[in-house]
Protein backbone atom coordinates (compact mmCIF):
# COMPACT_ATOMS: atom_id res chain seq x y z
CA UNK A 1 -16.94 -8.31 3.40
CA UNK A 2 -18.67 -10.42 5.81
CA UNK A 3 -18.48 -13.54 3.66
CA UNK A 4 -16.13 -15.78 5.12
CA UNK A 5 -15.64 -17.63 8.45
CA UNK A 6 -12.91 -19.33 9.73
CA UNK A 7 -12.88 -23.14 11.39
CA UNK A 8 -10.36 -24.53 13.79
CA UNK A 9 -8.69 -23.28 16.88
CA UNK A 10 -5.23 -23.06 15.71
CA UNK A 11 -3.98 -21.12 12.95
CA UNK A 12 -2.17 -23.58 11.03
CA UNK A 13 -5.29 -26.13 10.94
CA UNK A 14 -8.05 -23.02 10.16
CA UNK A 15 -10.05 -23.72 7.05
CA UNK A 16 -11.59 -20.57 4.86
CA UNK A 17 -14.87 -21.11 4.07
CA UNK A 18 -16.82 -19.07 2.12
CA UNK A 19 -20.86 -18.42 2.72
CA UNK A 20 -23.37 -19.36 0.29
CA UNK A 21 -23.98 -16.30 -1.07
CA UNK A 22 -20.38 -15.96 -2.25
CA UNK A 23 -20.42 -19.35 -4.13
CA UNK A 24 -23.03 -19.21 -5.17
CA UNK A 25 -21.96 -16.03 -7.39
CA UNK A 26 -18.46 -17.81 -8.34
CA UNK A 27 -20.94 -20.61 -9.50
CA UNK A 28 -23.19 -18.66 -11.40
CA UNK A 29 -20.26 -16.48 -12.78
CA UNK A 30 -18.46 -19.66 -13.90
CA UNK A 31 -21.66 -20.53 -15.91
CA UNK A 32 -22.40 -17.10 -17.37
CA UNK A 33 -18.75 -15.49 -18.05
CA UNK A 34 -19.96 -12.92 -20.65
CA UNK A 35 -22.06 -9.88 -19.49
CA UNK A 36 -25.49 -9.93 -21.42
CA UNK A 37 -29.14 -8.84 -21.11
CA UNK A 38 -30.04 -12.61 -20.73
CA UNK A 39 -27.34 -12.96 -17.68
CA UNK A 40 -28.87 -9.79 -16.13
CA UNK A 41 -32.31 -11.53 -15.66
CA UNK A 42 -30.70 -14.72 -14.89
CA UNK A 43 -28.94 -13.06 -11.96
CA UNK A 44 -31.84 -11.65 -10.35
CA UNK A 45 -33.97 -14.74 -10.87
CA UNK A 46 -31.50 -16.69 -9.41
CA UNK A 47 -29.60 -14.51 -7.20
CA UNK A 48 -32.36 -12.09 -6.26
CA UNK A 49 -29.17 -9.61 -7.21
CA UNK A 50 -29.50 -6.60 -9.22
CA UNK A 51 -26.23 -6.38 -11.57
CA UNK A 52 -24.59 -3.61 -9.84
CA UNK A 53 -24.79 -5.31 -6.40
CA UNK A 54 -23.43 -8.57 -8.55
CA UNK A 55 -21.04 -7.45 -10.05
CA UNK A 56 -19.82 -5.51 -6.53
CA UNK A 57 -19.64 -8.55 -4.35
CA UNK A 58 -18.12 -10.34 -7.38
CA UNK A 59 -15.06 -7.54 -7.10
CA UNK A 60 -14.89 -8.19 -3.25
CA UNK A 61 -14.46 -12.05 -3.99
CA UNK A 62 -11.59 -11.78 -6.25
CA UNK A 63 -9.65 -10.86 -3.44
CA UNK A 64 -10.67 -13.02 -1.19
CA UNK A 65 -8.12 -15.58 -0.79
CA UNK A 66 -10.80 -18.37 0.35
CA UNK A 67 -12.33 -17.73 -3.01
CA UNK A 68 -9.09 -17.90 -4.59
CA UNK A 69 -8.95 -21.71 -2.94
CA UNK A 70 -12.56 -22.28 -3.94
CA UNK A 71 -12.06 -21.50 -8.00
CA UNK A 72 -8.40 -20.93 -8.67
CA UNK A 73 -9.11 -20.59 -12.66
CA UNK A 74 -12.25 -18.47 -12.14
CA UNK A 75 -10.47 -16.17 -9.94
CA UNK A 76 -7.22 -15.84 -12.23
CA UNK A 77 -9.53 -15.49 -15.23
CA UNK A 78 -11.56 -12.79 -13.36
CA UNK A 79 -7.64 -11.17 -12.10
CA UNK A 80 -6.54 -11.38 -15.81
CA UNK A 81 -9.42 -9.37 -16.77
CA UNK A 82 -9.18 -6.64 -14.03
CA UNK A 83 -5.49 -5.73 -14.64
CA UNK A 84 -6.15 -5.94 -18.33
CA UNK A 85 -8.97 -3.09 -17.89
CA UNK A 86 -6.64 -1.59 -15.52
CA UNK A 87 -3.95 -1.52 -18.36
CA UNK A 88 -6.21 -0.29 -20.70
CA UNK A 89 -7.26 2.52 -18.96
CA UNK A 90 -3.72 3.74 -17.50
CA UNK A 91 -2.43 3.48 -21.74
CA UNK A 92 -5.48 5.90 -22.60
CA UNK A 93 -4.96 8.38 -19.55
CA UNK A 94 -1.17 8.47 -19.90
């Protein structure tokens, strides 16, 4: 994913930065943490994203570690989530 750039010449002074695109999802999914119809519209009014493609780049960003710096709780919230799906669906396969 194409949505970070790094600053600085050395690697010890580099700074992650993310692009707007990217924050402004971790914004948006900040403000709207449940999945409904009315965040669907929201999303493409705002975003000019269609849910899939949302919630795709949204996976991508919680492993990015410069969105990690950007919104430590959002990400850990979103990480929480994930593995407890994950969980989920290993106890109903196995």
């Amino acid at each position: 994913m194409s949505n970070v750039h790094v600053e600085g010449s050395r690697a010890d002074s580099e700074t992650v930065v993310l692009d707007d695109l990217s924050r402004a999802i971790l914004s948006f999914e900040s403000e709207w943490p449940k999945h409904t119809g009315e965040k669907e519209e929201a999303m493409r009014a705002r975003l000019v994203l269609e849910p899939a493609r949302y919630y795709q780049l949204l996976a991508r960003l919680v492993d990015e570690p410069a969105a990690q710096a950007h919104a430590p709780l959002l990400i850990g919230r979103l990480r929480r989530l994930r593995e407890a799906r994950s969980a989920r669906r290993a106890r109903l396969l196995g």
